[in-house]
PDB file of N, CA and C in Angstrom:
ATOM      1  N   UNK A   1       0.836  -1.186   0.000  1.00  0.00           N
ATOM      2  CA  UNK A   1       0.000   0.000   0.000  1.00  0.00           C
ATOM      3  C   UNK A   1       0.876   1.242   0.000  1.00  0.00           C
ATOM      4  N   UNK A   2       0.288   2.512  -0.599  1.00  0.00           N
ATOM      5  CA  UNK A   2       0.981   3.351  -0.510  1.00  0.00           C
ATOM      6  C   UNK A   2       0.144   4.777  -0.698  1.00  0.00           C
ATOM      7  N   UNK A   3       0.449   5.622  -0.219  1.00  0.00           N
ATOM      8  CA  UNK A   3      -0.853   6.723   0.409  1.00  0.00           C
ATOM      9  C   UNK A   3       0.298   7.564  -0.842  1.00  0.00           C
ATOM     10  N   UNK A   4      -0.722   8.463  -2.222  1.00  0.00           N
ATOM     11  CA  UNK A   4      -0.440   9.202  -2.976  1.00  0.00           C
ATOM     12  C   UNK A   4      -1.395  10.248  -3.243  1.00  0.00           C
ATOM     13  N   UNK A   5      -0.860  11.265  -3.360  1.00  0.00           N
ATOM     14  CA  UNK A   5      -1.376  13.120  -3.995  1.00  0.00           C
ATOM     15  C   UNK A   5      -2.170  12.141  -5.534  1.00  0.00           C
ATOM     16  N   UNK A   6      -3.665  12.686  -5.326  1.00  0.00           N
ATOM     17  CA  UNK A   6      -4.574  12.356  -6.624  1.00  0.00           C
ATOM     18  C   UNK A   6      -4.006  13.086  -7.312  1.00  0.00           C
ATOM     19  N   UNK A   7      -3.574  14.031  -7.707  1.00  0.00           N
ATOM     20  CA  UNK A   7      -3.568  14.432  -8.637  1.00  0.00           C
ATOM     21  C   UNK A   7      -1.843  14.103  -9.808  1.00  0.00           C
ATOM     22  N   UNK A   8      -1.113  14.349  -8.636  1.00  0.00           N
ATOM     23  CA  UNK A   8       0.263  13.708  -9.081  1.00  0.00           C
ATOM     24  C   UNK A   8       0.908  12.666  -9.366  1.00  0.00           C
ATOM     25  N   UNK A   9       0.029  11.719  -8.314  1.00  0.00           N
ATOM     26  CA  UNK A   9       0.789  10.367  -7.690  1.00  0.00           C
ATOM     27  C   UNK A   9       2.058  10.402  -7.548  1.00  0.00           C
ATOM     28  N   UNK A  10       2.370  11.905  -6.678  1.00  0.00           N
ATOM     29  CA  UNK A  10       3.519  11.585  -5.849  1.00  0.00           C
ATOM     30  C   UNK A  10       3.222  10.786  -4.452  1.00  0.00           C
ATOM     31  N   UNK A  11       4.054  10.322  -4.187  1.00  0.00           N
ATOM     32  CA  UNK A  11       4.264   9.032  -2.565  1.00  0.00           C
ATOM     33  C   UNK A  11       4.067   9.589  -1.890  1.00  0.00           C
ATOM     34  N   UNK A  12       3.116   9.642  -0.508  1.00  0.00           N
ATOM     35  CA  UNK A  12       3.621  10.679   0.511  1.00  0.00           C
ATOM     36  C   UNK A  12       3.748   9.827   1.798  1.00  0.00           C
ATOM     37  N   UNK A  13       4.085  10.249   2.880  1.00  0.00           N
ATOM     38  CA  UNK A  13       4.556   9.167   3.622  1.00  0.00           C
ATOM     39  C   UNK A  13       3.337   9.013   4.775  1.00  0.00           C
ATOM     40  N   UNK A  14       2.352  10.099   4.731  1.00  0.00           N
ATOM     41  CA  UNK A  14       1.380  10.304   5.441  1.00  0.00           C
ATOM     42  C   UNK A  14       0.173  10.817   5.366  1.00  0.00           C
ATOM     43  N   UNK A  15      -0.970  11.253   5.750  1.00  0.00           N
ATOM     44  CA  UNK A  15      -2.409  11.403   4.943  1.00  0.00           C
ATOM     45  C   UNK A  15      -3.521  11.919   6.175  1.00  0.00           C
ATOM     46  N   UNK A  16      -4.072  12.346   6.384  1.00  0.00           N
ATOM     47  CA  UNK A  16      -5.062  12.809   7.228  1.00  0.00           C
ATOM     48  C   UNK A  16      -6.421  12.444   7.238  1.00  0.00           C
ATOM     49  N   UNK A  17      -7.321  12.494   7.656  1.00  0.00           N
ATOM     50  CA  UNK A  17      -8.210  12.415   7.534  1.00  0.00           C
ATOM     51  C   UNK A  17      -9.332  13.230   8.582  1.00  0.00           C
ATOM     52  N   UNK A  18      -9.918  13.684   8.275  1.00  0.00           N
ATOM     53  CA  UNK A  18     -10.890  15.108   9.176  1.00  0.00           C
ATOM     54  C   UNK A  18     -12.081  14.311  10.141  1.00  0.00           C
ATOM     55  N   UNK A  19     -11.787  14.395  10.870  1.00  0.00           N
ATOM     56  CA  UNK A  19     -12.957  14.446  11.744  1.00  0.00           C
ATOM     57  C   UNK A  19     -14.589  14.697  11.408  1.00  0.00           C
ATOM     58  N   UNK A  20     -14.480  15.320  10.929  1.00  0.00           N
ATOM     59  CA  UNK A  20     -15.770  15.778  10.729  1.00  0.00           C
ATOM     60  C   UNK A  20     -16.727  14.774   9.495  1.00  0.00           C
ATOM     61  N   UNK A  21     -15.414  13.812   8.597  1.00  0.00           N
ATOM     62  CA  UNK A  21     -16.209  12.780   8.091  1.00  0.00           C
ATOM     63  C   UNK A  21     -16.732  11.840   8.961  1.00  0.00           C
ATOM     64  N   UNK A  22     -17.023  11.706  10.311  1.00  0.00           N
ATOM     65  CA  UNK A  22     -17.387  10.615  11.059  1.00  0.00           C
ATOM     66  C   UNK A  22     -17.800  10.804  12.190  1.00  0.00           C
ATOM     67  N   UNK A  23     -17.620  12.367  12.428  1.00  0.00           N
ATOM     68  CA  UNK A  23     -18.805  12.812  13.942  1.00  0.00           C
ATOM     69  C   UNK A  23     -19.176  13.866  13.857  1.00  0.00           C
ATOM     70  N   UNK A  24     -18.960  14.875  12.608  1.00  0.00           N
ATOM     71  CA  UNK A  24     -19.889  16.056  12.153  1.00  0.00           C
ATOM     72  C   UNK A  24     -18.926  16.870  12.901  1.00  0.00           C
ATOM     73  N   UNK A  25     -19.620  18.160  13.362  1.00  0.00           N
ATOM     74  CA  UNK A  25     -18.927  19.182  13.597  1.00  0.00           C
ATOM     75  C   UNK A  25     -18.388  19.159  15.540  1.00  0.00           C
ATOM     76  N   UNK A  26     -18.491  17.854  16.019  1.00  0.00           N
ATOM     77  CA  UNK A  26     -17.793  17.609  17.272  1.00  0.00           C
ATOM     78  C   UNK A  26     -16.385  17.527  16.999  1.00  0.00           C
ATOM     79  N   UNK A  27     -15.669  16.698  15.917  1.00  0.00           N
ATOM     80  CA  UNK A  27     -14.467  16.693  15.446  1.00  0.00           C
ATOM     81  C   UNK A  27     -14.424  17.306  13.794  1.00  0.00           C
ATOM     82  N   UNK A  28     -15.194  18.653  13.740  1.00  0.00           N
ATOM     83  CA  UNK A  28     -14.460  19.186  12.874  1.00  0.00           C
ATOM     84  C   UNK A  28     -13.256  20.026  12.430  1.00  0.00           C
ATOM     85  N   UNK A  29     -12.669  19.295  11.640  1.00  0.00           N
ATOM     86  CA  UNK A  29     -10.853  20.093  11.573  1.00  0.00           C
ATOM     87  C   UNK A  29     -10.186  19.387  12.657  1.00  0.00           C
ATOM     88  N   UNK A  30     -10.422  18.258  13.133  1.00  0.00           N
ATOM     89  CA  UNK A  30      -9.341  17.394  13.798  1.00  0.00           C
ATOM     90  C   UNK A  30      -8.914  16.461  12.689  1.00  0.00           C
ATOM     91  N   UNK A  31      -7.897  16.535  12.694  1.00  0.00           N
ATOM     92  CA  UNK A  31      -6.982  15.568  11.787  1.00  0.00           C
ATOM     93  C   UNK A  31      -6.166  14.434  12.260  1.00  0.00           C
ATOM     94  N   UNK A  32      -7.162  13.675  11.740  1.00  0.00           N
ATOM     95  CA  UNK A  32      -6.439  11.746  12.174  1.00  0.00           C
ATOM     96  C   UNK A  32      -5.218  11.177  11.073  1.00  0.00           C
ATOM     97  N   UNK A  33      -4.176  11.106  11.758  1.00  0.00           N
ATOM     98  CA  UNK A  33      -3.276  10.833  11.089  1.00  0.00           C
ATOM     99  C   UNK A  33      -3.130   9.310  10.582  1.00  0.00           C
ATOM    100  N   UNK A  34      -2.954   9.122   8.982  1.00  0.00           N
ATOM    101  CA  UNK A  34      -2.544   7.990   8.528  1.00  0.00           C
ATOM    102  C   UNK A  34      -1.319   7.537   8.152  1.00  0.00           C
ATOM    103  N   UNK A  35      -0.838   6.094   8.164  1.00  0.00           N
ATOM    104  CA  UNK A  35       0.397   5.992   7.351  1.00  0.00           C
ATOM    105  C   UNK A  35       0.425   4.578   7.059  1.00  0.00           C
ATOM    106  N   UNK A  36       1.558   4.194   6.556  1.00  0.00           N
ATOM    107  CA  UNK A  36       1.398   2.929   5.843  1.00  0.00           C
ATOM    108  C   UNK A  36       2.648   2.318   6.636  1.00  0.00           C
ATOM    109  N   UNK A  37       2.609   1.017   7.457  1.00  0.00           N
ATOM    110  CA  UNK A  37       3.867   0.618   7.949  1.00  0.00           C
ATOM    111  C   UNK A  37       3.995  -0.852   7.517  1.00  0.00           C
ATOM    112  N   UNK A  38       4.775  -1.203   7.241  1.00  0.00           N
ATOM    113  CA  UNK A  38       4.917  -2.605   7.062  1.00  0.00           C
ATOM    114  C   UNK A  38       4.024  -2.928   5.855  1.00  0.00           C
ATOM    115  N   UNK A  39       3.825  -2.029   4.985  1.00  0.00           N
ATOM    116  CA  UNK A  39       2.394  -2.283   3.746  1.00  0.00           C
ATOM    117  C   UNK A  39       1.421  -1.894   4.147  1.00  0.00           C
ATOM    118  N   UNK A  40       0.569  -1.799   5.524  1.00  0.00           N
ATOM    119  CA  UNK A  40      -0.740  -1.868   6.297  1.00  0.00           C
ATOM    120  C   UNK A  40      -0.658  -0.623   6.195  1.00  0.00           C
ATOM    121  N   UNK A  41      -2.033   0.125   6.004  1.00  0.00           N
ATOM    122  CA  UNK A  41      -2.456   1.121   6.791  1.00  0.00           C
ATOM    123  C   UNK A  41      -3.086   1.444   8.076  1.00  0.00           C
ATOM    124  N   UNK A  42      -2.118   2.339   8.285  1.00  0.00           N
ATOM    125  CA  UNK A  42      -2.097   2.452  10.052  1.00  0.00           C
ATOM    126  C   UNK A  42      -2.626   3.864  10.570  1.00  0.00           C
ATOM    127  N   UNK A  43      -3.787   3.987  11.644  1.00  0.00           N
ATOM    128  CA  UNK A  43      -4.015   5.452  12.361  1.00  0.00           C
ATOM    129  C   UNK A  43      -3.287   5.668  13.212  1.00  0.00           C
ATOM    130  N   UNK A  44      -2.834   6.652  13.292  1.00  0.00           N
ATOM    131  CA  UNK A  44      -1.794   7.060  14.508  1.00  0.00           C
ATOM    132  C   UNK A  44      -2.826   7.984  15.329  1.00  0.00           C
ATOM    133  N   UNK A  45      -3.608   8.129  15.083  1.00  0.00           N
ATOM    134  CA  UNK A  45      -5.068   8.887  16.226  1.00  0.00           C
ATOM    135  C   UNK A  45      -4.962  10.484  15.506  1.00  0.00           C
ATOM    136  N   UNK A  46      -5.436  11.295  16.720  1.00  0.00           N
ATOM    137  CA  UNK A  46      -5.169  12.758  16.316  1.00  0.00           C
ATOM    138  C   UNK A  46      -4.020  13.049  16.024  1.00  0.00           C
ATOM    139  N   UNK A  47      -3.895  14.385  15.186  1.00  0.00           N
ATOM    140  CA  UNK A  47      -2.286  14.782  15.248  1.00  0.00           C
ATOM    141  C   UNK A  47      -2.417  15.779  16.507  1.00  0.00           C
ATOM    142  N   UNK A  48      -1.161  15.299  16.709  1.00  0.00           N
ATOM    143  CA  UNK A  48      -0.712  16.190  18.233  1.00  0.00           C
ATOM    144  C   UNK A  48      -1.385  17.569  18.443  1.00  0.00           C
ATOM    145  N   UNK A  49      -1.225  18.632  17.903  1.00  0.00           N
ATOM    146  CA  UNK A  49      -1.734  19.991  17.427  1.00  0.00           C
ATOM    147  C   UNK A  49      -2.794  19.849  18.223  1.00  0.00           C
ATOM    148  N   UNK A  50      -4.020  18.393  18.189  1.00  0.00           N
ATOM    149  CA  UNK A  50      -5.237  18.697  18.534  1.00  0.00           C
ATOM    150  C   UNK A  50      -5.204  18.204  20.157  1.00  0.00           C
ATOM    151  N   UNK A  51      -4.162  17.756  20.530  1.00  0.00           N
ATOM    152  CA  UNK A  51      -3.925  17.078  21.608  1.00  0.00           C
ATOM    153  C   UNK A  51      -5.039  18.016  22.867  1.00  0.00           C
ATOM    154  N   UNK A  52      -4.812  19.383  23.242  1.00  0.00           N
ATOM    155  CA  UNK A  52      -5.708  19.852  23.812  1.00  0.00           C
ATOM    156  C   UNK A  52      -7.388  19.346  24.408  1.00  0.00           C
ATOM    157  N   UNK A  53      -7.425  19.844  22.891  1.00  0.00           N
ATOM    158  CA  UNK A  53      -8.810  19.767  22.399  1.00  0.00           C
ATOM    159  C   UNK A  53     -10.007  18.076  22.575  1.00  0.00           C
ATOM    160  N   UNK A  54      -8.675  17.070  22.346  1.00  0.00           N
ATOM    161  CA  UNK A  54      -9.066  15.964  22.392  1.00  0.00           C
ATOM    162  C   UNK A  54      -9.095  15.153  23.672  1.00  0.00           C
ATOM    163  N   UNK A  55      -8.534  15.794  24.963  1.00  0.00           N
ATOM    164  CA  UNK A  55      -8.131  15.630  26.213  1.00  0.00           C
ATOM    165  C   UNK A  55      -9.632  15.123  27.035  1.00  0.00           C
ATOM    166  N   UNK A  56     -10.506  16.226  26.199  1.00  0.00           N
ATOM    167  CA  UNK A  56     -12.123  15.603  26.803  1.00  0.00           C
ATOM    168  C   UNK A  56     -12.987  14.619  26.641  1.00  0.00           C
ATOM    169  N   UNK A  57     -11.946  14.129  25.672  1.00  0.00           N
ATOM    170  CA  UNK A  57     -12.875  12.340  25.309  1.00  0.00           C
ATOM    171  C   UNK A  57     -12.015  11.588  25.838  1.00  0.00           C
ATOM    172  N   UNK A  58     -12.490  10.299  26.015  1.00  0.00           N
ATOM    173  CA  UNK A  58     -12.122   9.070  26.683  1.00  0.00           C
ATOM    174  C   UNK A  58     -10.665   8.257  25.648  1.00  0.00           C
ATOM    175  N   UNK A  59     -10.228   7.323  25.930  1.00  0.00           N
ATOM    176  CA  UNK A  59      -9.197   6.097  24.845  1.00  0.00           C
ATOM    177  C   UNK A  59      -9.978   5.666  24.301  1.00  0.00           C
ATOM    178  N   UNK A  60     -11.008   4.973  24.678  1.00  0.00           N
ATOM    179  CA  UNK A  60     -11.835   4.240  24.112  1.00  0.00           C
ATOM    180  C   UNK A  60     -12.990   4.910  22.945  1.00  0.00           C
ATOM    181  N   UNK A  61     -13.317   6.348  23.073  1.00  0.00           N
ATOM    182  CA  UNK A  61     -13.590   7.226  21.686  1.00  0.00           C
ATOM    183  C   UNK A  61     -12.696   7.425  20.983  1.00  0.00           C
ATOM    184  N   UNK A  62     -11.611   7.675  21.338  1.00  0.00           N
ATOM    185  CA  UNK A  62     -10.117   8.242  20.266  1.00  0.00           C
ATOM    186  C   UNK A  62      -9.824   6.804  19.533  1.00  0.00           C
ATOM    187  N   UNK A  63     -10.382   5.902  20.190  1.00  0.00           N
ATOM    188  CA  UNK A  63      -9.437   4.764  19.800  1.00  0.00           C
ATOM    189  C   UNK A  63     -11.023   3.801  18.673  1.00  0.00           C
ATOM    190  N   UNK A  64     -12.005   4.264  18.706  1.00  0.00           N
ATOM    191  CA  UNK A  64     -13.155   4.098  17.743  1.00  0.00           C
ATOM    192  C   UNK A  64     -13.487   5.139  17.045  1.00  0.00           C
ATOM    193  N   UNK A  65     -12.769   6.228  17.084  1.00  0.00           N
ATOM    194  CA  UNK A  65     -12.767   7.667  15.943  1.00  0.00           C
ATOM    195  C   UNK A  65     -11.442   6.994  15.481  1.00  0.00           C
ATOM    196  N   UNK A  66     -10.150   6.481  15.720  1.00  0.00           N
ATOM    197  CA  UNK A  66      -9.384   6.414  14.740  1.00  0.00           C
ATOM    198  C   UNK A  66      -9.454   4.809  13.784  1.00  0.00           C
ATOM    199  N   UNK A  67     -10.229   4.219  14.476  1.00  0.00           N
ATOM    200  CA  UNK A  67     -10.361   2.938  13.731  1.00  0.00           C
ATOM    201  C   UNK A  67     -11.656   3.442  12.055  1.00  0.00           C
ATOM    202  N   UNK A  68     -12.376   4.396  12.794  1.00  0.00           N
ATOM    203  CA  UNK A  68     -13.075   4.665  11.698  1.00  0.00           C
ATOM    204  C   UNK A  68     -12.525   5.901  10.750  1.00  0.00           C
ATOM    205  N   UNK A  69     -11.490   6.518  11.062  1.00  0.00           N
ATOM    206  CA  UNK A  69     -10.625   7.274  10.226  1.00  0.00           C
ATOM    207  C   UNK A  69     -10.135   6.339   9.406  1.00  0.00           C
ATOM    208  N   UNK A  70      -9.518   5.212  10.119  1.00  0.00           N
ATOM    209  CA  UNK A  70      -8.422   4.237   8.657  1.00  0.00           C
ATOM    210  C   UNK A  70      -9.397   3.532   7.676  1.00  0.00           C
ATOM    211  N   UNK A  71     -10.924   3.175   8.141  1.00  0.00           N
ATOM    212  CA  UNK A  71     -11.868   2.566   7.551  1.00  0.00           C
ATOM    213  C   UNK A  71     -12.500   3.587   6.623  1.00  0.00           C
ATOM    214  N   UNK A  72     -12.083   4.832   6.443  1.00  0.00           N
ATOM    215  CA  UNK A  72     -12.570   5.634   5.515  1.00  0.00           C
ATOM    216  C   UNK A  72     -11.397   5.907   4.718  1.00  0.00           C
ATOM    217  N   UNK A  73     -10.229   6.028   5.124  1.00  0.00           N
ATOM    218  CA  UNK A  73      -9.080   6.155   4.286  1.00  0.00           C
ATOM    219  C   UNK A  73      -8.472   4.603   3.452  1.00  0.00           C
ATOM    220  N   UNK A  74      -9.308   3.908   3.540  1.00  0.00           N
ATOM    221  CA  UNK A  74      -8.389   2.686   3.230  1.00  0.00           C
ATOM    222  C   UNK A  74      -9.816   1.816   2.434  1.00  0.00           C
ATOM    223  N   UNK A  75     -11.269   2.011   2.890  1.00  0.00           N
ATOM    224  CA  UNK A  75     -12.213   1.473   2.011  1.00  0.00           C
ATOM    225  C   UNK A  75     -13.342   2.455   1.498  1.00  0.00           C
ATOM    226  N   UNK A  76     -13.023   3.562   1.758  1.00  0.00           N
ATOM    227  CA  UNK A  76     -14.173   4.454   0.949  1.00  0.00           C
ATOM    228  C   UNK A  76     -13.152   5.502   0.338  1.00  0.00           C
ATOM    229  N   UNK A  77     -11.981   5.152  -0.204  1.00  0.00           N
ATOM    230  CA  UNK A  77     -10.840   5.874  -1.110  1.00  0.00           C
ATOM    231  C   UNK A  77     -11.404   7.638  -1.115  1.00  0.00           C
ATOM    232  N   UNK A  78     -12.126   7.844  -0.155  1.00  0.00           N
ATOM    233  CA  UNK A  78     -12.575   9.369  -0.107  1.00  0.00           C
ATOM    234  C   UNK A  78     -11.966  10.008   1.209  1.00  0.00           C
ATOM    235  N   UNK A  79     -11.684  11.258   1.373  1.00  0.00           N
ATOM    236  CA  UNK A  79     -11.547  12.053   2.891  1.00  0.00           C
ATOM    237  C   UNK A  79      -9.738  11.760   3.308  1.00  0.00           C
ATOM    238  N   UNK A  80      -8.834  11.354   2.550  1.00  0.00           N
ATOM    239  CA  UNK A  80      -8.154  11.145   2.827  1.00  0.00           C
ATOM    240  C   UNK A  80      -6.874  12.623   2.385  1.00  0.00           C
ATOM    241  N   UNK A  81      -6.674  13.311   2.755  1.00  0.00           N
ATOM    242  CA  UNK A  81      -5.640  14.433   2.308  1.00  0.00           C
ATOM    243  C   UNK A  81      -4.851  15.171   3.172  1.00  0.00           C
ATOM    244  N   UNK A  82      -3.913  15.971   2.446  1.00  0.00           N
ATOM    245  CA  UNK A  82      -2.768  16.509   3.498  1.00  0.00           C
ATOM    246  C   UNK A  82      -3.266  17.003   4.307  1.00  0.00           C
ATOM    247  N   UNK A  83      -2.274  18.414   5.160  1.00  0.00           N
ATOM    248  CA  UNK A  83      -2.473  19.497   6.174  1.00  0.00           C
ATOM    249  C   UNK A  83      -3.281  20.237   5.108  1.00  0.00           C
ATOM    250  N   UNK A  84      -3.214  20.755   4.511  1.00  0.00           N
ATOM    251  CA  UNK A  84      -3.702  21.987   3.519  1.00  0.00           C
ATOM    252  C   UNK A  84      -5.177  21.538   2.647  1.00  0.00           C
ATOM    253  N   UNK A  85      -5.559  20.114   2.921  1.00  0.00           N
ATOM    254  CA  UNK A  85      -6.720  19.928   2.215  1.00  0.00           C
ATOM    255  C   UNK A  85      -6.397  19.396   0.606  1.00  0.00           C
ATOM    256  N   UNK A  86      -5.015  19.082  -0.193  1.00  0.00           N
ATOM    257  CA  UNK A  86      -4.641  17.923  -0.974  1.00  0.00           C
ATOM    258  C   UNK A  86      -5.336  16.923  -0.604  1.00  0.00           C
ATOM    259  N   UNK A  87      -5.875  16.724  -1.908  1.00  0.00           N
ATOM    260  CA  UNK A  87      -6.608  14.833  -2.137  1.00  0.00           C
ATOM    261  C   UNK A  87      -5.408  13.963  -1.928  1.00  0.00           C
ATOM    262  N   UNK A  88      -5.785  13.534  -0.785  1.00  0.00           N
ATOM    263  CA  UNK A  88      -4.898  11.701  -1.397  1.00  0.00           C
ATOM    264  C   UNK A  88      -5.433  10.510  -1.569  1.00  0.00           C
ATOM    265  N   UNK A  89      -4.730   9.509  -2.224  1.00  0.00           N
ATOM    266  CA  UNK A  89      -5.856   8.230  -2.272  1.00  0.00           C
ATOM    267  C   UNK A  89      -4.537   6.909  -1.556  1.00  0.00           C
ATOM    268  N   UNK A  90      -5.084   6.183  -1.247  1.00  0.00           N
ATOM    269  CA  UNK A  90      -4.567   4.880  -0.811  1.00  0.00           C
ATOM    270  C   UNK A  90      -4.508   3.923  -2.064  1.00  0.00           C
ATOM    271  N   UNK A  91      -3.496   3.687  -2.270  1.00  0.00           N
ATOM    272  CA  UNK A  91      -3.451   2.441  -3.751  1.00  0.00           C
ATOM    273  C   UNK A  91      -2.767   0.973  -3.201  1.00  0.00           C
ATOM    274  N   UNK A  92      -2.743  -0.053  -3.737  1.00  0.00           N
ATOM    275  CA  UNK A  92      -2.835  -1.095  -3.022  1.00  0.00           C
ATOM    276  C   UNK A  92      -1.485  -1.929  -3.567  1.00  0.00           C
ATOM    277  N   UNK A  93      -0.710  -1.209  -5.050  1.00  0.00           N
ATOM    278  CA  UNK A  93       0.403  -1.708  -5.305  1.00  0.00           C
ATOM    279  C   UNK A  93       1.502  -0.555  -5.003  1.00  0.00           C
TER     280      UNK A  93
END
């Protein structure tokens, strides 16, 4: 697997995904970080930045908001893009 810019298909080593595709405007503009390790795509949860903000939910929400971040970045090839809002897509070779 390998997380690439739609429009370029340059490689990138990492990918985001917004909050707000999966709990509306409670996590909107939180950015769940993706990456690819070992081939797999992997959530690394919020990016730090939101660390604050995210302090008021439980492990067990962060940790079923990021399982459904990688399940949108990895099977609905939509919502997946940089810091700046770049499309990326997940490709499988």
């Amino acid at each position: 697997m390998k997380i690439v810019d739609d429009e370029t298909l340059k490689v990138h080593d990492f990918g985001y995904v917004d909050g707000y595709a999966f709990a509306d405007t409670l996590l909107e503009g939180v950015l769940f970080q993706i990456v690819i390790e070992n081939g797999e795509a992997v959530c690394l949860g919020p990016h730090t930045d939101f660390s604050p903000y995210m302090k008021q939910f439980t492990k067990e929400q962060i940790d079923a908001w990021s399982a459904r971040a990688l399940d949108i970045a990895v099977n609905e090839g939509d919502g997946l893009m940089d810091f700046e809002g770049q499309r990326y897509l997940i490709i499988s070779r």
